[in-house]
N, C-alpha and C. Protein backbone atom coordinates (compact mmCIF):
# COMPACT_ATOMS: atom_id res chain seq x y z
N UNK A 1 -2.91 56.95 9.00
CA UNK A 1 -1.57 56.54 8.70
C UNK A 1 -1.19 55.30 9.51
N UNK A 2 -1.56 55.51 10.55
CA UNK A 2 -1.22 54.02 11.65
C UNK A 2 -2.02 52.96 11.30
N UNK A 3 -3.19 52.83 10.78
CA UNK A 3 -3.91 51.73 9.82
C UNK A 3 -3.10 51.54 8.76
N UNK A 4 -2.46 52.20 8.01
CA UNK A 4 -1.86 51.76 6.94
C UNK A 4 -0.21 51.28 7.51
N UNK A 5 0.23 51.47 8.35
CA UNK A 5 1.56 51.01 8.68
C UNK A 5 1.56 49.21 9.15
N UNK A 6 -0.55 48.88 9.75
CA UNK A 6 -0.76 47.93 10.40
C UNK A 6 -0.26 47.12 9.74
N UNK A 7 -1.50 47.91 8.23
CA UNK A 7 -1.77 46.50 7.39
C UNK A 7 -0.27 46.19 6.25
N UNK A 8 0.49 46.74 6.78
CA UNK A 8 1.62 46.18 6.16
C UNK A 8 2.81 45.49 7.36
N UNK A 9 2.94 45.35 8.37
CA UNK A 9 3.47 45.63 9.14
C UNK A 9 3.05 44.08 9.41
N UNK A 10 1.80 44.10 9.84
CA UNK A 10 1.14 42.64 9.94
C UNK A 10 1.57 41.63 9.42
N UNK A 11 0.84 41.58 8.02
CA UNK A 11 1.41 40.64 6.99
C UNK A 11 3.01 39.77 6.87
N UNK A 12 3.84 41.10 6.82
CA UNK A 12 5.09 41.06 7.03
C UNK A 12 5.84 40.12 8.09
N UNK A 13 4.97 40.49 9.50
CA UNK A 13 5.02 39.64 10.46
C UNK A 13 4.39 37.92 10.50
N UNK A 14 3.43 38.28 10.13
CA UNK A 14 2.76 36.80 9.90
C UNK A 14 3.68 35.97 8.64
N UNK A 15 3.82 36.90 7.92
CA UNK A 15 4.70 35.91 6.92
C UNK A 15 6.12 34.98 7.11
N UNK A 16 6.60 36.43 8.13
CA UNK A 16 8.11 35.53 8.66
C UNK A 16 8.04 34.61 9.66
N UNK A 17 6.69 34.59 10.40
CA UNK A 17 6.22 33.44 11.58
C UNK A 17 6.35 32.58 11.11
N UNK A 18 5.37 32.30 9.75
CA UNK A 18 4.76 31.00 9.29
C UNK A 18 5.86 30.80 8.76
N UNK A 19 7.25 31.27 7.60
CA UNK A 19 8.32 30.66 7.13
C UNK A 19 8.78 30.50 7.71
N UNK A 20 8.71 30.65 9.51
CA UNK A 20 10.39 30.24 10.08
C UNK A 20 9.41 28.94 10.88
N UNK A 21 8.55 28.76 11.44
CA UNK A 21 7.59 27.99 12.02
C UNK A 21 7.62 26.61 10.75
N UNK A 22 7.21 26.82 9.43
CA UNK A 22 6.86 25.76 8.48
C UNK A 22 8.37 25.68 8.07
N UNK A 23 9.41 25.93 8.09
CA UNK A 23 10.76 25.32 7.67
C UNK A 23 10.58 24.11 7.93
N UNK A 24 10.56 22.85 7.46
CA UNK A 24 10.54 21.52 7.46
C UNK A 24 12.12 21.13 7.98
N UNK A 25 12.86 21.59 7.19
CA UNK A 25 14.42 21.13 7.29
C UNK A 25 15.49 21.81 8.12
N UNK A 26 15.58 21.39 9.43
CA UNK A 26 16.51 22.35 10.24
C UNK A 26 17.91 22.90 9.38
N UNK A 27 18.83 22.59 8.70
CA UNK A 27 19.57 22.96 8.00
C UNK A 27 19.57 23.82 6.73
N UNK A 28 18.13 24.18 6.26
CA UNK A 28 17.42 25.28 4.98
C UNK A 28 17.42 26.12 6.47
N UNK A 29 17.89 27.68 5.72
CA UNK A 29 17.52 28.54 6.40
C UNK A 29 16.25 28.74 6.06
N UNK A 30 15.42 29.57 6.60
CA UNK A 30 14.09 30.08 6.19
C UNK A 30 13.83 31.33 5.05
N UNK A 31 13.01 31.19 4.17
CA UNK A 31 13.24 32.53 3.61
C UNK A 31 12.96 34.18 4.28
N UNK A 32 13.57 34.90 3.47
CA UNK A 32 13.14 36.27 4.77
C UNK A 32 11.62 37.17 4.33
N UNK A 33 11.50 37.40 5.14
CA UNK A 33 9.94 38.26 5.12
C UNK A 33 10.22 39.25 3.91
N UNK A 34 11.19 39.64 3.08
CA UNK A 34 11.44 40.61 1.82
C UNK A 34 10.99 39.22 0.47
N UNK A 35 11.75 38.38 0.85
CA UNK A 35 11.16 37.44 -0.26
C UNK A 35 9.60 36.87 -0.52
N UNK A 36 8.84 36.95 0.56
CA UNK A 36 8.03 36.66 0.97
C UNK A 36 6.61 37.72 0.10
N UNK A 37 7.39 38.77 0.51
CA UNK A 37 6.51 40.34 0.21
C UNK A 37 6.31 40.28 -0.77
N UNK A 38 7.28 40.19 -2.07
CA UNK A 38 7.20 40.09 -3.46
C UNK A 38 6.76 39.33 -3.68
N UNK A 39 6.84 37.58 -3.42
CA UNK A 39 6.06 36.62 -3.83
C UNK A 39 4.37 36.92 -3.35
N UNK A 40 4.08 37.91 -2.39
CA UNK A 40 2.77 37.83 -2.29
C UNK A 40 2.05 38.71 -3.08
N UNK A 41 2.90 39.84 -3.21
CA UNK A 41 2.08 41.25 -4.20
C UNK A 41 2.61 41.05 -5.55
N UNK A 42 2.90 39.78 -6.67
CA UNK A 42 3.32 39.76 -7.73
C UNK A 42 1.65 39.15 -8.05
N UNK A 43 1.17 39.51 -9.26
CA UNK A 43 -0.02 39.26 -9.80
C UNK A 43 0.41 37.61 -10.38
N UNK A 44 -0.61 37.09 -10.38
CA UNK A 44 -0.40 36.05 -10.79
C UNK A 44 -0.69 36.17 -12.55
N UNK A 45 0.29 34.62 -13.08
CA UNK A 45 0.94 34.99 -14.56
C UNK A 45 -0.14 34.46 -15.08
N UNK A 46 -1.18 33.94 -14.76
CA UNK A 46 -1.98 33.37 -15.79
C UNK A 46 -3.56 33.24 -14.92
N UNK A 47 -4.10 34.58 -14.74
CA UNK A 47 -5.50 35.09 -13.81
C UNK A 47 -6.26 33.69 -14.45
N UNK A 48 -7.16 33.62 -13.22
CA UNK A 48 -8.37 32.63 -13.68
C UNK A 48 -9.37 33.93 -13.58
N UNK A 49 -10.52 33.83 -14.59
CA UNK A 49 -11.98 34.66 -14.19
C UNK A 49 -12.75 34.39 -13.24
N UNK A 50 -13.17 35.31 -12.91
CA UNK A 50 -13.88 35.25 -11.30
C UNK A 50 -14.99 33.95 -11.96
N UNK A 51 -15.96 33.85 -11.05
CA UNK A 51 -17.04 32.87 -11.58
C UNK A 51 -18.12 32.54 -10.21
N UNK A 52 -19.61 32.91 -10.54
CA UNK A 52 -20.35 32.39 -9.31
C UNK A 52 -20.17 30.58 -8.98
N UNK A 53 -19.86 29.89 -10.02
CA UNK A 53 -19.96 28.52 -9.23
C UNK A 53 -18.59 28.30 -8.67
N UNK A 54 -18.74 26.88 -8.17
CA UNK A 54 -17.21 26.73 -7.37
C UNK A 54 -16.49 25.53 -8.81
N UNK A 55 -15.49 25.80 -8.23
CA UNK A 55 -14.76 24.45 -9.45
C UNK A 55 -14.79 23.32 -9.33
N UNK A 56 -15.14 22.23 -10.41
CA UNK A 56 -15.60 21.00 -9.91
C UNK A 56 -14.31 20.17 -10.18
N UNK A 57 -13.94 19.22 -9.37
CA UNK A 57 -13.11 18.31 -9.48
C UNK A 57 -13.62 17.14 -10.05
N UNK A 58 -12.84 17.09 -11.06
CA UNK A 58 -13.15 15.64 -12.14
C UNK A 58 -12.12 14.58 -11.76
N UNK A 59 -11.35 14.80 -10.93
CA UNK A 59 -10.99 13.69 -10.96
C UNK A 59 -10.69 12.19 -9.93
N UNK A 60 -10.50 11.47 -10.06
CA UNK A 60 -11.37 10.34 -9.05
C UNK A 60 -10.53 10.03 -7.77
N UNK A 61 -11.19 10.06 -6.67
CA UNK A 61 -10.65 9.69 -5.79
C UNK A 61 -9.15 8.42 -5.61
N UNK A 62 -8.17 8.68 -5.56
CA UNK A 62 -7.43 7.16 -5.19
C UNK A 62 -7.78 6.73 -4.08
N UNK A 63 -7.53 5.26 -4.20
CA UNK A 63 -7.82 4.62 -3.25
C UNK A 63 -6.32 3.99 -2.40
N UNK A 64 -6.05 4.17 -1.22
CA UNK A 64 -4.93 3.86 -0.79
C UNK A 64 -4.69 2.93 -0.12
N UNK A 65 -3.77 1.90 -1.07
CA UNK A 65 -3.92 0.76 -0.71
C UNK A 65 -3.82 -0.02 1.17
N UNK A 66 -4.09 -1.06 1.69
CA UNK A 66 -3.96 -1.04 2.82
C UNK A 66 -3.04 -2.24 3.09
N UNK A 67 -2.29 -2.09 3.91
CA UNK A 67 -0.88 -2.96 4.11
C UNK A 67 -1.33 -4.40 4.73
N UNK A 68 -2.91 -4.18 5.83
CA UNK A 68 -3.02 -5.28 6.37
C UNK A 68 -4.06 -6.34 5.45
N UNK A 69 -3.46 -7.43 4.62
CA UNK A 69 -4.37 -8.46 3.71
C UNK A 69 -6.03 -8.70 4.33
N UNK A 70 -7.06 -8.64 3.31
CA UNK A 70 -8.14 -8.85 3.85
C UNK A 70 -8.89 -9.92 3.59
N UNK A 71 -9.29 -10.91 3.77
CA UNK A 71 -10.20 -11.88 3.70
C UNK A 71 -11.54 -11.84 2.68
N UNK A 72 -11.42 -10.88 1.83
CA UNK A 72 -12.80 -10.17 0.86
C UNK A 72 -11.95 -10.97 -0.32
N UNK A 73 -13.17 -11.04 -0.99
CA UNK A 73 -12.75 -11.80 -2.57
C UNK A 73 -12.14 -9.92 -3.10
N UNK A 74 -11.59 -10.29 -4.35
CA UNK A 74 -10.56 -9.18 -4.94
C UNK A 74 -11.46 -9.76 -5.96
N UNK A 75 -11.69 -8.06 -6.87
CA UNK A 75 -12.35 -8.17 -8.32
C UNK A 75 -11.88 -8.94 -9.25
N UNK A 76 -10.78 -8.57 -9.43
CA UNK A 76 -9.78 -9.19 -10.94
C UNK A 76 -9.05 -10.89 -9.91
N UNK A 77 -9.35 -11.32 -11.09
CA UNK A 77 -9.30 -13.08 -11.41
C UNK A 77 -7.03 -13.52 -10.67
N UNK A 78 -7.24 -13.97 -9.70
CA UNK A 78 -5.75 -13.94 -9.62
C UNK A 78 -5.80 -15.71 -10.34
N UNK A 79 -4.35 -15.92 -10.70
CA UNK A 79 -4.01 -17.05 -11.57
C UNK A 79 -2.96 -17.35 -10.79
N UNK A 80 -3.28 -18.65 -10.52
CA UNK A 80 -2.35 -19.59 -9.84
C UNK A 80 -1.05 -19.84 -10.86
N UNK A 81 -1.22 -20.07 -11.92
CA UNK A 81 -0.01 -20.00 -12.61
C UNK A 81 1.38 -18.90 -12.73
N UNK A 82 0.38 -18.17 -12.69
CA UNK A 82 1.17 -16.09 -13.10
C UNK A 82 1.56 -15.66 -11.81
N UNK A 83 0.33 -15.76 -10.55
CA UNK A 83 0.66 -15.20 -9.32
C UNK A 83 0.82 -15.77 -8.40
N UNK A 84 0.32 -17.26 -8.46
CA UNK A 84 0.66 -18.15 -6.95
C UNK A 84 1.77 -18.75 -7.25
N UNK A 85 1.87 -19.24 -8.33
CA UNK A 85 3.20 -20.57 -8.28
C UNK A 85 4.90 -19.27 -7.99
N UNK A 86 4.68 -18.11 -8.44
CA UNK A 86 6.08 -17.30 -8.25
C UNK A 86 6.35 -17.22 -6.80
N UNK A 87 5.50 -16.83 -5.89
CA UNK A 87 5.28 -16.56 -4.66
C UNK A 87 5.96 -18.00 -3.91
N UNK A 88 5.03 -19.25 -4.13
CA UNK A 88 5.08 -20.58 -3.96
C UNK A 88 7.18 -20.90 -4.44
N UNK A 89 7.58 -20.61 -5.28
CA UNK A 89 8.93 -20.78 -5.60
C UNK A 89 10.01 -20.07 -5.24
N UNK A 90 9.93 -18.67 -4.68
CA UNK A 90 10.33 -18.01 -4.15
C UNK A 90 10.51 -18.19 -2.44
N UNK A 91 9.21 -18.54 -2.13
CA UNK A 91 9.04 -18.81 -0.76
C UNK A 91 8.85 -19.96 0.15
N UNK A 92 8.37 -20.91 -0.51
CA UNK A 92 8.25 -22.31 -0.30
C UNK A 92 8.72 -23.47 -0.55
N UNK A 93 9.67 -23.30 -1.79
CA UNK A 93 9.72 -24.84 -2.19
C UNK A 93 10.68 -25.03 -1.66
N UNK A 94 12.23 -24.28 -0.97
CA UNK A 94 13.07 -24.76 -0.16
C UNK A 94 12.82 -25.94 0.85
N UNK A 95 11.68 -25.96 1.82
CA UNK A 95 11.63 -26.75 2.61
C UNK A 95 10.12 -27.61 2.27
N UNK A 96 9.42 -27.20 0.56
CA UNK A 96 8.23 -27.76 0.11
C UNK A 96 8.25 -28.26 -0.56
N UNK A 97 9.56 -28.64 -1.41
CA UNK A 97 9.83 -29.08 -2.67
C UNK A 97 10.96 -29.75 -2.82
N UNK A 98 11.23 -30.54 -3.87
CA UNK A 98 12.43 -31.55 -4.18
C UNK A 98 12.77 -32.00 -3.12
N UNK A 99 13.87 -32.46 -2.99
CA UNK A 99 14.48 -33.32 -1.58
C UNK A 99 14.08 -33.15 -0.61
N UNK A 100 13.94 -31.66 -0.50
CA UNK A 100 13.43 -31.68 0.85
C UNK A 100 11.46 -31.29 1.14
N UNK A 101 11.05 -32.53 1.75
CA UNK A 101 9.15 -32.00 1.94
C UNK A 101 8.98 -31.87 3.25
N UNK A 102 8.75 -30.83 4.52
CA UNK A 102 8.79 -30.78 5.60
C UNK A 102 6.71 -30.70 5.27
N UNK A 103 6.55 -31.94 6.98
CA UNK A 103 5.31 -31.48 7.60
C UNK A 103 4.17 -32.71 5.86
N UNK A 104 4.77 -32.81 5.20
CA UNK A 104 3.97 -33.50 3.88
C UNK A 104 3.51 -32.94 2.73
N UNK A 105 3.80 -31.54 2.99
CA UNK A 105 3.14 -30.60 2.22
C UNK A 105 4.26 -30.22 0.92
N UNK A 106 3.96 -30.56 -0.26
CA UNK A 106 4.73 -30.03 -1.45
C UNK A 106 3.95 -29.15 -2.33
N UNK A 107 4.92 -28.02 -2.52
CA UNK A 107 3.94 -26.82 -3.49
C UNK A 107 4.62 -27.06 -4.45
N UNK A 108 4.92 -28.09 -5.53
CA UNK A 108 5.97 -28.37 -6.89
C UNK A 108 4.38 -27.96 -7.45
N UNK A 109 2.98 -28.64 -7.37
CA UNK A 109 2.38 -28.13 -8.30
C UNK A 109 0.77 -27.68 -7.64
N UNK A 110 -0.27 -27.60 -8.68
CA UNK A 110 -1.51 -27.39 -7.80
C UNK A 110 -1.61 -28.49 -7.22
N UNK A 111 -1.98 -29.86 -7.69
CA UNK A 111 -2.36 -30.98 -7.18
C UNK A 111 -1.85 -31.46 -5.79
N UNK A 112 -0.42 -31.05 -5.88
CA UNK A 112 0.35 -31.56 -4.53
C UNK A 112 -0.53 -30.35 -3.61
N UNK A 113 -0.13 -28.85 -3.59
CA UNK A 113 -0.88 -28.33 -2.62
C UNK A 113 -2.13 -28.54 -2.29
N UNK A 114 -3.11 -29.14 -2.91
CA UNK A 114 -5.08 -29.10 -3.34
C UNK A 114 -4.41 -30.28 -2.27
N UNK A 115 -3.34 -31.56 -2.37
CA UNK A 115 -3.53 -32.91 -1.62
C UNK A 115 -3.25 -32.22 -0.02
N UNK A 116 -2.94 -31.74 0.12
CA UNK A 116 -2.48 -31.12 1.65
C UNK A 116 -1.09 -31.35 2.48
N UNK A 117 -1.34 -31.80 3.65
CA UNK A 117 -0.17 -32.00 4.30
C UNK A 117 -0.27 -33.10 5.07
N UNK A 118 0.64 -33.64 6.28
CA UNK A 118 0.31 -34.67 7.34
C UNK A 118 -0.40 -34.27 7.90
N UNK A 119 -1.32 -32.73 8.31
CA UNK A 119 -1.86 -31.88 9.56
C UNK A 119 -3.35 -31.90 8.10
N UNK A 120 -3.42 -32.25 7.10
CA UNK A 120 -4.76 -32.84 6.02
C UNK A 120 -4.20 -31.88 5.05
N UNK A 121 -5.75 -31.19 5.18
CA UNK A 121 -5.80 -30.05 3.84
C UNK A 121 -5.10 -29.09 4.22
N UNK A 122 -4.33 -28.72 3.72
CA UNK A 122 -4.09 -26.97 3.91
C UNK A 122 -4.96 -25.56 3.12
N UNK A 123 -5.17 -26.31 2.11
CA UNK A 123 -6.14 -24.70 1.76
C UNK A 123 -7.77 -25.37 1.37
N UNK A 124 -8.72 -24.54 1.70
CA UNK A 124 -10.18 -24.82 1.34
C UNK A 124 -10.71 -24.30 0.09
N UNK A 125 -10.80 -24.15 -0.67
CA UNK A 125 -11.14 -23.30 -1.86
C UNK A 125 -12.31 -22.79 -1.50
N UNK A 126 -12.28 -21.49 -1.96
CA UNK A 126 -13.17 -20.62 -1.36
C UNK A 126 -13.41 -20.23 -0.25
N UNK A 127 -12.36 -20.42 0.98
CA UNK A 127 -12.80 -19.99 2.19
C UNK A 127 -11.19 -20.11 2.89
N UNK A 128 -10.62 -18.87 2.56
CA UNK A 128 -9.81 -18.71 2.98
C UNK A 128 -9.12 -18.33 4.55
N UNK A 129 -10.47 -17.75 5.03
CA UNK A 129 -10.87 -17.65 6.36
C UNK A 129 -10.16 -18.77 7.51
N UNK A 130 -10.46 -19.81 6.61
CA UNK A 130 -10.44 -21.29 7.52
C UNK A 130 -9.25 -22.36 6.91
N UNK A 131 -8.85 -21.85 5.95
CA UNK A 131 -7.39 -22.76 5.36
C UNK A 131 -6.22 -22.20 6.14
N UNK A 132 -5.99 -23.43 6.57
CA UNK A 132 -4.40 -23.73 7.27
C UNK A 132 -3.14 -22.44 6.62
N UNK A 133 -3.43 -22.80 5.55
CA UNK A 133 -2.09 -21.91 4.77
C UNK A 133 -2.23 -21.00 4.98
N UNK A 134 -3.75 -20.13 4.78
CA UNK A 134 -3.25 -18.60 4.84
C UNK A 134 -3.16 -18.14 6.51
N UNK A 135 -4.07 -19.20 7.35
CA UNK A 135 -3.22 -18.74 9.43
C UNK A 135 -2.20 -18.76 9.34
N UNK A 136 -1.08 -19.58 8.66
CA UNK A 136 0.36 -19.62 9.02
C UNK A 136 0.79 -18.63 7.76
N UNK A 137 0.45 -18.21 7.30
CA UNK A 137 1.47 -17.27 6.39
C UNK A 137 0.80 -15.75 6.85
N UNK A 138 -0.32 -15.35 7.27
CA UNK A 138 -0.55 -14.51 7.74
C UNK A 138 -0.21 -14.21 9.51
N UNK A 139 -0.05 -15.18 9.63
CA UNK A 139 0.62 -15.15 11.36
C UNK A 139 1.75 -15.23 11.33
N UNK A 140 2.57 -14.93 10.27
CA UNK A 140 3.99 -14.83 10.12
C UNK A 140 4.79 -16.16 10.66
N UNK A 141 3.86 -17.93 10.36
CA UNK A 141 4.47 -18.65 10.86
C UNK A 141 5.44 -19.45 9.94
N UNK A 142 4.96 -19.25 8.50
CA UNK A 142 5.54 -19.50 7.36
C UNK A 142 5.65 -18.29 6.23
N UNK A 143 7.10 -18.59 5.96
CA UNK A 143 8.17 -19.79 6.16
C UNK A 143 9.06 -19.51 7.13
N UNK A 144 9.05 -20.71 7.63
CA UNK A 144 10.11 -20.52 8.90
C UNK A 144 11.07 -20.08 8.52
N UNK A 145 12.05 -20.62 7.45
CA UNK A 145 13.12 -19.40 7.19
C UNK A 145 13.26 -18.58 5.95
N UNK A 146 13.89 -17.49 6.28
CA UNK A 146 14.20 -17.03 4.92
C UNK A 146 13.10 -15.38 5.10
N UNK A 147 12.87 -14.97 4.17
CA UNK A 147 11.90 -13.72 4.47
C UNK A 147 10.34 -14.03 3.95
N UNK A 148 9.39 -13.55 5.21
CA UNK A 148 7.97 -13.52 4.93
C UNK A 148 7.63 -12.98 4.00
N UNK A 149 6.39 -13.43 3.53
CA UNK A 149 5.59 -12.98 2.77
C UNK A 149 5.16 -11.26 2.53
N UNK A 150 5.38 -10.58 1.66
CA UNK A 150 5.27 -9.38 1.86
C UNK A 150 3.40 -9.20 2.16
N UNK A 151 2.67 -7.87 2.31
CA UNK A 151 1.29 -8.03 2.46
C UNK A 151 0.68 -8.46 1.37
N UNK A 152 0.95 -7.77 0.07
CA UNK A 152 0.58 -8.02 -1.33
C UNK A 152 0.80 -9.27 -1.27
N UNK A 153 1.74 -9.86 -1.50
CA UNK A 153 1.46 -11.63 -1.93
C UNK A 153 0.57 -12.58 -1.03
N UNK A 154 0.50 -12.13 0.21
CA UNK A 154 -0.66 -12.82 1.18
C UNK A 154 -1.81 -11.93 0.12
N UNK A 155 -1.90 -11.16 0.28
CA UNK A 155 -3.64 -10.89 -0.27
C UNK A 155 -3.96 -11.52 -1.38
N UNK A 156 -2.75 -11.59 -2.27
CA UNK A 156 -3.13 -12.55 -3.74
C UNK A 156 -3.03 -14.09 -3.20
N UNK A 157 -2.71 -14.44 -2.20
CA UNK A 157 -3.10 -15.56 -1.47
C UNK A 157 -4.61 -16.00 -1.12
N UNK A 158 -4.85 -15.24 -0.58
CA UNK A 158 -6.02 -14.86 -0.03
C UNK A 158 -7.63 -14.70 -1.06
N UNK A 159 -6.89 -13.60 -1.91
CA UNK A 159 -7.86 -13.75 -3.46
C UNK A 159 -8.13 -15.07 -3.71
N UNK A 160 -6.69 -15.67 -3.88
CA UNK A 160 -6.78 -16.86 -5.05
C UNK A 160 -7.25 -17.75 -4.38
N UNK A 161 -7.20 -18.03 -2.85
CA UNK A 161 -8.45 -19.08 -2.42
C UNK A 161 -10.00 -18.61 -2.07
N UNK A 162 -9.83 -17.48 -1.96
CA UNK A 162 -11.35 -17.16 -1.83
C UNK A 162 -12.23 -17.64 -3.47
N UNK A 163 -11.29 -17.22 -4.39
CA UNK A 163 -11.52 -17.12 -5.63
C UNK A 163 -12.16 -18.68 -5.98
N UNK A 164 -11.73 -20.00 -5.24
CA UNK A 164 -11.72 -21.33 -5.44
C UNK A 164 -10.44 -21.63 -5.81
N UNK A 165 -9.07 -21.21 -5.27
CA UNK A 165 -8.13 -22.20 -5.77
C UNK A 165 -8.05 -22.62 -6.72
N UNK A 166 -8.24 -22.39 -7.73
CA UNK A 166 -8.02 -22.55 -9.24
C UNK A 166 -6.66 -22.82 -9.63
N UNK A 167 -6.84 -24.08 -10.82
CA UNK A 167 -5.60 -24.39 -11.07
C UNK A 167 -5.41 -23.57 -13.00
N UNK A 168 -5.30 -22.59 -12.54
CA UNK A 168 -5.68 -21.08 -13.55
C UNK A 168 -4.37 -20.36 -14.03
């Protein structure tokens, strides 16, 4: 009889540990060890059959993206038209474009950026590693004002000169 008082007695206990312990939200009360009981001894509504193998997961790993931009070419083709020039107008042409050209450097089109700045080239095609533009936009030195570059648009930075700077 005292084995059978354990094995209920136990459970009961362990159950109200772990709900008052795993409450995430100080303001949810916890549920009580009676709610608990029923949710554990209710059969489940839709049995799976036993089975000697284990269950295979079909489906594919995600991959989670990473916040800090990497210097690796990117598979898919970025386009200076579609993805650099928005970035470039959004973020640059205030002090890169029209009236105002700080430093020599104008991003109005490819040609002006491919010509560089007073400090020469700013980007290398294909070697993004070593172009001016992406040290200062990844060192958070450009643009001086206004808001940085989020990570995503540096990496399509980054693509698109590793890629060769394409006027794409």
């Amino acid at each position: 009889m005292n084995s059978l008082k354990a094995k209920i007695i136990i459970p009961i206990l362990l159950i109200g540990l772990l709900s008052a312990c795993g409450s995430g939200s100080a303001g949810t009360p916890a549920s009580s060890p009676t709610d608990e009981i029923v949710s554990v001894t209710e059969a489940p509504s839709n049995p799976q059959p036993a089975t000697d193998t284990p269950p295979t997961d079909t489906a594919q790993p995600t991959e989670v993206p990473t916040e800090e931009p990497t210097l690796e070419p990117a598979p898919a083709t970025v386009s200076f038209a579609n993805d650099i020039v928005p970035i470039l107008q959004s973020r640059c042409l205030n002090c890169h474009g029209g009236e105002r050209i700080e430093e020599g450097l104008k991003v109005n089109t490819h040609a002006d950026l491919m010509a560089g700045s007073d400090n020469g080239l700013v980007i290398i095609p294909g070697d993004a590693s070593n172009s001016l533009f992406v040290e200062l936009i990844v060192n958070n030195k450009m643009p001086k004002r206004g808001p940085k570059l989020t990570p995503p648009q540096v990496q399509l930075i980054i693509d698109w000169i590793n890629q060769g700077a394409l006027d794409n």
